[in-house]
N, C-alpha and C. Protein backbone atom coordinates (compact mmCIF):
# COMPACT_ATOMS: atom_id res chain seq x y z
N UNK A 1 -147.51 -38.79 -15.84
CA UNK A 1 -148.26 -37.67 -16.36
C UNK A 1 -148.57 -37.92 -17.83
N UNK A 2 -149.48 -37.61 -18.27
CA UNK A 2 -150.44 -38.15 -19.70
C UNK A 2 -150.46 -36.75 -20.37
N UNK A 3 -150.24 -36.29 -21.09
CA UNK A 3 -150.65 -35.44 -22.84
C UNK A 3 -151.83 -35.38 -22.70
N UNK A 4 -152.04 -34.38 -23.08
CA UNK A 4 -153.84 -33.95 -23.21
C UNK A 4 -154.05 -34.32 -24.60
N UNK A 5 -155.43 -34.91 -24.86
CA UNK A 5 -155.17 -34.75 -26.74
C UNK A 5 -155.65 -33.87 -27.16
N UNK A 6 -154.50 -33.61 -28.56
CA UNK A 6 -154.59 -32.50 -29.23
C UNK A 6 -155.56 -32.44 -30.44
N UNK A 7 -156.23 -33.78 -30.40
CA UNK A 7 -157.11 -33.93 -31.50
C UNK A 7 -158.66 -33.91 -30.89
N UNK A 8 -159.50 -33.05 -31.08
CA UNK A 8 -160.48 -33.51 -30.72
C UNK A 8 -161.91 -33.65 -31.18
N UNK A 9 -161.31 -34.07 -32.80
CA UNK A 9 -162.52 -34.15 -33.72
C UNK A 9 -163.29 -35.26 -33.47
N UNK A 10 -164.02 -35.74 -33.49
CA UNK A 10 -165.56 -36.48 -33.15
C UNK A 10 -166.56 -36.49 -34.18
N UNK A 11 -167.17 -37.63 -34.29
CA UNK A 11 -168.24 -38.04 -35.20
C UNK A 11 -168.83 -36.76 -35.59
N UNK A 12 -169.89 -36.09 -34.28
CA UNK A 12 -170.47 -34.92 -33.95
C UNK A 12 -169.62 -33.86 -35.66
N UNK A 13 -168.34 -33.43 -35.35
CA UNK A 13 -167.96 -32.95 -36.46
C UNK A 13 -168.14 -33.00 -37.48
N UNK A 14 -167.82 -34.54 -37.67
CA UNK A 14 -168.57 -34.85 -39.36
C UNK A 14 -169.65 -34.31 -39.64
N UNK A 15 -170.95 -34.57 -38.85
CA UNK A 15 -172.00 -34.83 -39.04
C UNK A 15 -172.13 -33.36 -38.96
N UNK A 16 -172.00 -32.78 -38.65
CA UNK A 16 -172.26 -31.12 -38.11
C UNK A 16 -171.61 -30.40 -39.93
N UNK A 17 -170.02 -30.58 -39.97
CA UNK A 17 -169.76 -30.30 -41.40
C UNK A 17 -170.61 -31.38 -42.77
N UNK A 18 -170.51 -31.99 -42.64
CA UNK A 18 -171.73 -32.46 -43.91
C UNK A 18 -173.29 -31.79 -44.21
N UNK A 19 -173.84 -31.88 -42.83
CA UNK A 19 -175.07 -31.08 -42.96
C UNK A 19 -174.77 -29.87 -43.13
N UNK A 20 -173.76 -28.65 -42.87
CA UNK A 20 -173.92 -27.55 -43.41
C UNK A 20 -173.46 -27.54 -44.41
N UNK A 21 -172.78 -28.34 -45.28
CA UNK A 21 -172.18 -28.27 -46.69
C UNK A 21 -173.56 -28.84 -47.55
N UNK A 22 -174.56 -29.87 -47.16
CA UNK A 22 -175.63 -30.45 -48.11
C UNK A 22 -176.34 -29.37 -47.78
N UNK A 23 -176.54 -28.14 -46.54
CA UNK A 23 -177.31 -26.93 -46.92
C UNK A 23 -177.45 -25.93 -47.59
N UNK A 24 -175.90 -25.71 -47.30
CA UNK A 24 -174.98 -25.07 -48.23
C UNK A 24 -175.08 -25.48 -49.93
N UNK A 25 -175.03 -26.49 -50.23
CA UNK A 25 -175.30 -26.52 -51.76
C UNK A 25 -176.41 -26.96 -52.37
N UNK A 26 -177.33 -27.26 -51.58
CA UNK A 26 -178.66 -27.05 -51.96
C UNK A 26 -179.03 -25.28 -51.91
N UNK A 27 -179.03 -24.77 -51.34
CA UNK A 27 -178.64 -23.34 -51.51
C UNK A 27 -178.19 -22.53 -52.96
N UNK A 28 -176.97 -23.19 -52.89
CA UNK A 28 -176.52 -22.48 -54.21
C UNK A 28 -177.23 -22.96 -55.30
N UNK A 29 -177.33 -24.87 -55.29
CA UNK A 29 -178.22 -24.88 -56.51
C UNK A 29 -179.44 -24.14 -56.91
N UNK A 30 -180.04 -23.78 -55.73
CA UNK A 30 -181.14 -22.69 -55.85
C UNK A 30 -181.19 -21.89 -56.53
N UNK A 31 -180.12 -20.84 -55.96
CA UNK A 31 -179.61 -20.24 -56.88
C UNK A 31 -179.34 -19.65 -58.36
N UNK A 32 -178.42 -20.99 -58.41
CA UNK A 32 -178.04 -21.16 -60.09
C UNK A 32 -179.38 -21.52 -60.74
N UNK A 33 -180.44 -22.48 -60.15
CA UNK A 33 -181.75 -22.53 -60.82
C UNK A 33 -182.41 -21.63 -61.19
N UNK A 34 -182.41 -20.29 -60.25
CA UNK A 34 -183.42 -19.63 -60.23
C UNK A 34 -182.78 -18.48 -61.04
N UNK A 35 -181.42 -18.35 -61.55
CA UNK A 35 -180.90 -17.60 -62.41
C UNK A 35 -180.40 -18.08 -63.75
N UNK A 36 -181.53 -19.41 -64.08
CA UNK A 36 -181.13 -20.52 -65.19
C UNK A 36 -181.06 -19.72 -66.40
N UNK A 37 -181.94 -19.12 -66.79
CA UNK A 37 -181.77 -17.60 -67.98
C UNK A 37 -180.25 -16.85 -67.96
N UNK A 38 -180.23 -16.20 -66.97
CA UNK A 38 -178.63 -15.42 -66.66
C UNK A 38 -177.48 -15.96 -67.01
N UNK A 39 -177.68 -17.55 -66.84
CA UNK A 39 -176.23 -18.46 -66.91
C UNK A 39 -176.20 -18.80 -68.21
N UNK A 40 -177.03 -18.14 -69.07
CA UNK A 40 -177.48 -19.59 -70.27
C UNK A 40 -178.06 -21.02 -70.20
N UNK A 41 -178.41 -21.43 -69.95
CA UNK A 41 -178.97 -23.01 -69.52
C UNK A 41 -177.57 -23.71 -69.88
N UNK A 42 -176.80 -23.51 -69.18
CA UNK A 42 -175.19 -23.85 -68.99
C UNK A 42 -175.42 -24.91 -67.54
N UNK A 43 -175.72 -26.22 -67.68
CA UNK A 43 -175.83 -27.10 -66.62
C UNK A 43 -174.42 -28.11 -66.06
N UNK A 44 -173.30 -27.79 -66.63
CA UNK A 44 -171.79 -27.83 -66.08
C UNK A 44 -171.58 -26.66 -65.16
N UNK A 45 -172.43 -25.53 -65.42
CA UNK A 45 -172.05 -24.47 -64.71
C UNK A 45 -172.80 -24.97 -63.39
N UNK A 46 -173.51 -25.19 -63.17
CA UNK A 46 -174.76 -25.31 -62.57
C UNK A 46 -174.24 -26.36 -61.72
N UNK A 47 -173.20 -27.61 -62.10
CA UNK A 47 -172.61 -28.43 -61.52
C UNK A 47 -171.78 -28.28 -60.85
N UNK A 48 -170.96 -27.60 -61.67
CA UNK A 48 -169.41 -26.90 -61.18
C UNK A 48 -170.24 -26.25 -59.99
N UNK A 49 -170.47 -25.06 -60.01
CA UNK A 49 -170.66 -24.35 -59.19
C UNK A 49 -171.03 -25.32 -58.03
N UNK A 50 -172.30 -25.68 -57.57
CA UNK A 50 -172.85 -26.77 -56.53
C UNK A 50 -171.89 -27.70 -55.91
N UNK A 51 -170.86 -28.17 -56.68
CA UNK A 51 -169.94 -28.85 -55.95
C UNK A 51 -168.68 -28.19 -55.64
N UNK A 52 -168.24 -27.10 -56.01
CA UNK A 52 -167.50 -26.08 -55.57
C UNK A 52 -168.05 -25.44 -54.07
N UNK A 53 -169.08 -25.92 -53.85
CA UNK A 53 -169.56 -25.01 -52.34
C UNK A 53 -168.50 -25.27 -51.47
N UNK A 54 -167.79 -26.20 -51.38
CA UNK A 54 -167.04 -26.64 -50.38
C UNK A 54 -165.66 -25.75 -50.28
N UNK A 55 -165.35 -25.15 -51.08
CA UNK A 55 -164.57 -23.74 -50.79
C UNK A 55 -165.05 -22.41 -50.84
N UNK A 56 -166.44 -22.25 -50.36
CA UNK A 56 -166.68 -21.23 -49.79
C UNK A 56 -166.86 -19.93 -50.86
N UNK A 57 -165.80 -18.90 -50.16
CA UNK A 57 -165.68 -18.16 -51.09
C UNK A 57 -165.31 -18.18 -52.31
N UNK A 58 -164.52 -19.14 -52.60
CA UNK A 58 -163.73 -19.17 -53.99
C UNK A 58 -165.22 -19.95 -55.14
N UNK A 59 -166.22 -19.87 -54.97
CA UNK A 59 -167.55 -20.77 -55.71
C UNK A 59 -167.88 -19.82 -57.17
N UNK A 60 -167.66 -18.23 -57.24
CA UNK A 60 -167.95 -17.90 -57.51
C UNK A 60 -166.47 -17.80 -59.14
N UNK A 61 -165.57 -17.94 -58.44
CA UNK A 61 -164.41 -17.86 -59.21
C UNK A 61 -164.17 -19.67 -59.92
N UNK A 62 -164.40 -20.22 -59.17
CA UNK A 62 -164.53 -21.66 -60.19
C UNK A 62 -165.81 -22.07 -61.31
N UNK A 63 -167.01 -21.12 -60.55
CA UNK A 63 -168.06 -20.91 -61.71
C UNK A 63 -167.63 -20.29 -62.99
N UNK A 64 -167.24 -19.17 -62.51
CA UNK A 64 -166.59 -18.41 -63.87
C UNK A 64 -165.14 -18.04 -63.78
N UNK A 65 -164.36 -19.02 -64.09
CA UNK A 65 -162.44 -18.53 -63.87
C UNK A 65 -162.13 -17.75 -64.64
N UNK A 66 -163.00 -17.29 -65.76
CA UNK A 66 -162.22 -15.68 -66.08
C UNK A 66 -162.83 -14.39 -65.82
N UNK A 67 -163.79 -14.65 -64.75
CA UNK A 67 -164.50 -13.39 -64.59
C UNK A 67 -163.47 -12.84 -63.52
N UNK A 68 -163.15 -11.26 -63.91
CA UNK A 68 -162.41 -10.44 -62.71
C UNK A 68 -163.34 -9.83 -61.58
N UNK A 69 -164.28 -9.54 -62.01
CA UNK A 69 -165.22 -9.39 -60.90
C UNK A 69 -165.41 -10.47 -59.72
N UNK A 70 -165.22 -11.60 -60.42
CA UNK A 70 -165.40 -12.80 -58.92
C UNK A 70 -164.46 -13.11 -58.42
N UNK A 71 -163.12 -12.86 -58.75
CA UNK A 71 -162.22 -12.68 -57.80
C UNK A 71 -162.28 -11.57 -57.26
N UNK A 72 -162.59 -10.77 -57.49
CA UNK A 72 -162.62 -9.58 -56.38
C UNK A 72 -163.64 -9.78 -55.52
N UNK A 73 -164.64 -10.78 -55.72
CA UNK A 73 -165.56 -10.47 -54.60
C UNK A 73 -164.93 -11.71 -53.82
N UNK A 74 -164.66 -13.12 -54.31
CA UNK A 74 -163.54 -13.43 -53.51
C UNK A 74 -162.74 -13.20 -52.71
N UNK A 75 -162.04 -12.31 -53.07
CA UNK A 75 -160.98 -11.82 -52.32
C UNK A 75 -161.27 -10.68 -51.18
N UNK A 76 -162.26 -10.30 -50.95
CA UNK A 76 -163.47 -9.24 -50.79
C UNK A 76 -163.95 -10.27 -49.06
N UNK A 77 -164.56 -11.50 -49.64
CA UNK A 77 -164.85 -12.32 -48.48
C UNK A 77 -164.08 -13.61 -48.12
N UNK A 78 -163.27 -13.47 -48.40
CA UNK A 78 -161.93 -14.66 -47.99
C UNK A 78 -161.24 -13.58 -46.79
N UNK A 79 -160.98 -12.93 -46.05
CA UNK A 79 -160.51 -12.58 -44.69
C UNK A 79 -161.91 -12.87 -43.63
N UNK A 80 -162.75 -12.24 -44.05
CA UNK A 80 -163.77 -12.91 -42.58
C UNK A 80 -164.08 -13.99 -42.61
N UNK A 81 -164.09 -14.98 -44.20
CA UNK A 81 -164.97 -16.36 -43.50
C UNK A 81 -163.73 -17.24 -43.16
N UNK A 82 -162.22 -16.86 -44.07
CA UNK A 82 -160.76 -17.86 -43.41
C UNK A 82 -160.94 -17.35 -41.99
N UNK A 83 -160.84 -16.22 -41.58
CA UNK A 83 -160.57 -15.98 -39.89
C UNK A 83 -161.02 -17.00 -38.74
N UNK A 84 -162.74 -16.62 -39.23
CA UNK A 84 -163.43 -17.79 -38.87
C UNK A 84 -163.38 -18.77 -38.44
N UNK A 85 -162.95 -19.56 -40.01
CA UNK A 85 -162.75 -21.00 -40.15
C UNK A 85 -161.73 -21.11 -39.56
N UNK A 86 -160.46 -20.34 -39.28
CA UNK A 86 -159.01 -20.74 -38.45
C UNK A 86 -159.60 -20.67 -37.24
N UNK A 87 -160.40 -19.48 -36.94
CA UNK A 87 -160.17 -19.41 -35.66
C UNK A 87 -161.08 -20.97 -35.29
N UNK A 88 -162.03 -21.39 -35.56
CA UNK A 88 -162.85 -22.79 -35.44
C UNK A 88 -162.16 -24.05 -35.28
N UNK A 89 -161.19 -23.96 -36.35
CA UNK A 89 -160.02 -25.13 -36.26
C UNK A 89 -159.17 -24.80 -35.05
N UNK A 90 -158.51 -24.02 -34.99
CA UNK A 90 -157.44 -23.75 -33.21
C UNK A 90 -158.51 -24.41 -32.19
N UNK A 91 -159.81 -23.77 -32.09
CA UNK A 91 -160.72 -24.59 -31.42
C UNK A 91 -160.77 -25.83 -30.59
N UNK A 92 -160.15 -26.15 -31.77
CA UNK A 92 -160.76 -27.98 -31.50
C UNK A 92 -159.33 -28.86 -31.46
N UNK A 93 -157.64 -28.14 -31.63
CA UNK A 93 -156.61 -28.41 -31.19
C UNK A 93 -156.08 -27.82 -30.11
N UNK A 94 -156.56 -26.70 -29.57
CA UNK A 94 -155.85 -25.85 -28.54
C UNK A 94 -156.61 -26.25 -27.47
N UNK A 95 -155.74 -26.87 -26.19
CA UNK A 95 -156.58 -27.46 -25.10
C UNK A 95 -157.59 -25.70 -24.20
N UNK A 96 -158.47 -26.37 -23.88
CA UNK A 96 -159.18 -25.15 -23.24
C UNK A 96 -159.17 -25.02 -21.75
N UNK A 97 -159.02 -23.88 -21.27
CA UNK A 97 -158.53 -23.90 -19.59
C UNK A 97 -159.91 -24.43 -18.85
N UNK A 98 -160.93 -24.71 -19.44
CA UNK A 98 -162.20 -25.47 -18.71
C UNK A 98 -162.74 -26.47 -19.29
N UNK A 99 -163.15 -27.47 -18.44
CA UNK A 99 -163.50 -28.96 -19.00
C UNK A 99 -164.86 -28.82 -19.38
N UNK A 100 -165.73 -28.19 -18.28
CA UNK A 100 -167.05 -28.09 -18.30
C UNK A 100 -167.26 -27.26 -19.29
N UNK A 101 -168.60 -27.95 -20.03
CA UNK A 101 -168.86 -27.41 -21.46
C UNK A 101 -167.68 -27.11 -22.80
N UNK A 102 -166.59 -27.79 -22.75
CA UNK A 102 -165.86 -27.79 -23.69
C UNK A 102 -165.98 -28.33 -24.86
N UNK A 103 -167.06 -29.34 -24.90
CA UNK A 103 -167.27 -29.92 -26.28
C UNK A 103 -168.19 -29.56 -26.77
N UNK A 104 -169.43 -28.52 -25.93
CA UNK A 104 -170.41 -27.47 -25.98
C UNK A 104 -169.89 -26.61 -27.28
N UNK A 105 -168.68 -25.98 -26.38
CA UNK A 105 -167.86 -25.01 -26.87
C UNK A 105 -167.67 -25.40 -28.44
N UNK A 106 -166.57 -26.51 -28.49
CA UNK A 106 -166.02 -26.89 -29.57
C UNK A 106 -167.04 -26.72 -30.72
N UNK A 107 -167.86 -27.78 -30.22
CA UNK A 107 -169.08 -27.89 -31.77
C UNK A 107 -169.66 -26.68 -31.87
N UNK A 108 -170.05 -25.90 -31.13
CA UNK A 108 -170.52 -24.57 -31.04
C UNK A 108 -169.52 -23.34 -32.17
N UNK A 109 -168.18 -23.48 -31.94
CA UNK A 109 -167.67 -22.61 -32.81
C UNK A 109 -166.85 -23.23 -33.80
N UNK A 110 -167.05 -24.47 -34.07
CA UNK A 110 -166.95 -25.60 -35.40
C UNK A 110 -168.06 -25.29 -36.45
N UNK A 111 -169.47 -24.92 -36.06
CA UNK A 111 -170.53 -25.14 -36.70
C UNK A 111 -170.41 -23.60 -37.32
N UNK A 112 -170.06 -22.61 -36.27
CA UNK A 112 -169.88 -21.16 -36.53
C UNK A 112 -168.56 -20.93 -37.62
N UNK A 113 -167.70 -21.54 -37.08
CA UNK A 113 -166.84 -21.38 -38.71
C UNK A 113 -167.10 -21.71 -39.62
N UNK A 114 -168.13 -22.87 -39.80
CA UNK A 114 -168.03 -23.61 -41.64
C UNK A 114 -170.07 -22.99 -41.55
N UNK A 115 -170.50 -22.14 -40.90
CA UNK A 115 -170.99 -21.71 -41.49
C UNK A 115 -171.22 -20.64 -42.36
N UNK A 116 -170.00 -19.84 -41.51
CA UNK A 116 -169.57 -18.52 -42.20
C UNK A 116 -168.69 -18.53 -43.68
N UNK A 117 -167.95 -19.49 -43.32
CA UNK A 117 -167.34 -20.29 -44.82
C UNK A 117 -168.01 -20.69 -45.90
N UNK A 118 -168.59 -21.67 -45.54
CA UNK A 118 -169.90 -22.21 -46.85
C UNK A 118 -170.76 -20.71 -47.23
N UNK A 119 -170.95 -20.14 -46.33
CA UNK A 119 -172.15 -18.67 -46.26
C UNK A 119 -171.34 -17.80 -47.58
N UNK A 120 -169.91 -17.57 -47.25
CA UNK A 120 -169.17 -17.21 -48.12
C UNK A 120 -169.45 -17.51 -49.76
N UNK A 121 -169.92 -18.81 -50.11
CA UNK A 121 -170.01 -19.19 -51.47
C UNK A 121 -170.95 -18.18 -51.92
N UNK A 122 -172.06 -18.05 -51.31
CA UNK A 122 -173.61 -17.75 -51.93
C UNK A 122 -173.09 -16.27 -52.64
N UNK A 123 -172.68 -14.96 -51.89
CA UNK A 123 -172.34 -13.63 -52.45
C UNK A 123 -171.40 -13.84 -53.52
N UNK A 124 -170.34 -14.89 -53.51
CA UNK A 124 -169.22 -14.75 -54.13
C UNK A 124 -169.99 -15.39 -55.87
N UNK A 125 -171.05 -16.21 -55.62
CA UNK A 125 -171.54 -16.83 -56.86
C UNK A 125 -172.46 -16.25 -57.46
N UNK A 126 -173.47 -14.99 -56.75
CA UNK A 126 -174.48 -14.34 -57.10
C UNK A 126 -173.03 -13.23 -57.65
N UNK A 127 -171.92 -12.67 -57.18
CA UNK A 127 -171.51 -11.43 -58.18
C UNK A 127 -171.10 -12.21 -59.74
N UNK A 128 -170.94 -13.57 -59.37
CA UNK A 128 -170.36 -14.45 -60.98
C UNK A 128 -171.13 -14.52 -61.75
N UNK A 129 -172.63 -14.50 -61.72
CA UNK A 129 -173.41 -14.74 -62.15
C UNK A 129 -174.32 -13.71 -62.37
N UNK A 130 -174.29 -12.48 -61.81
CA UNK A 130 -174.78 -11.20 -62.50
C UNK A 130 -173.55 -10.55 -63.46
């Protein structure tokens, strides 16, 4: 008798998380461009921020680490997009009681967690930045 594997990340993954993270921060750079006045023409900010997409909610609190307002909006959207993202990860370790369409499944609510995650940055960086 053979172990099921418990791993079942795949290329597909990568490729699925990279493209929503290069959407994801082309996005925000948008953003920060289009609020280049608001920030001061502060282009570390503009950096920081864009490569911070990759934690989501917290984008708005590494843009500005002493603003109290962006941790609160942080903290505000860090329970629905972590839920998400956990529940996405169990996903893709917890064997599923059906074979058919399981990797359907997987990438299906892989793509749904880190989009809700990355999605997370955009509100959390527009309250840092007003």
């Amino acid at each position: 008798m053979t172990m099921p594997r418990l791993n079942n990340f795949t290329r597909v993954h990568g490729f699925v998380a990279g493209g929503l993270l290069a959407a994801f921060m082309a996005l925000v750079l948008f953003c920060c461009l289009m609020n280049w006045r608001a920030i001061g023409h502060d282009l570390p900010l503009v950096l920081r921020a864009t490569l911070a997409t990759v934690t989501g909610p917290f984008d708005g609190t590494i843009a500005r680490p002493g603003d109290g307002a962006a941790w609160v909006a942080a903290l505000w959207c860090l329970p629905a997009c972590a839920s998400l993202l956990v529940l996405a990860a169990l996903c893709q370790v917890v064997p599923l009681p059906f074979r058919r369409g399981a990797f359907a499944f997987r990438i299906g609510t892989w793509a749904i967690g880190l989009f809700v995650w990355f999605a997370g940055a955009v509100p959390s960086l527009l309250n840092a930045i007003d």
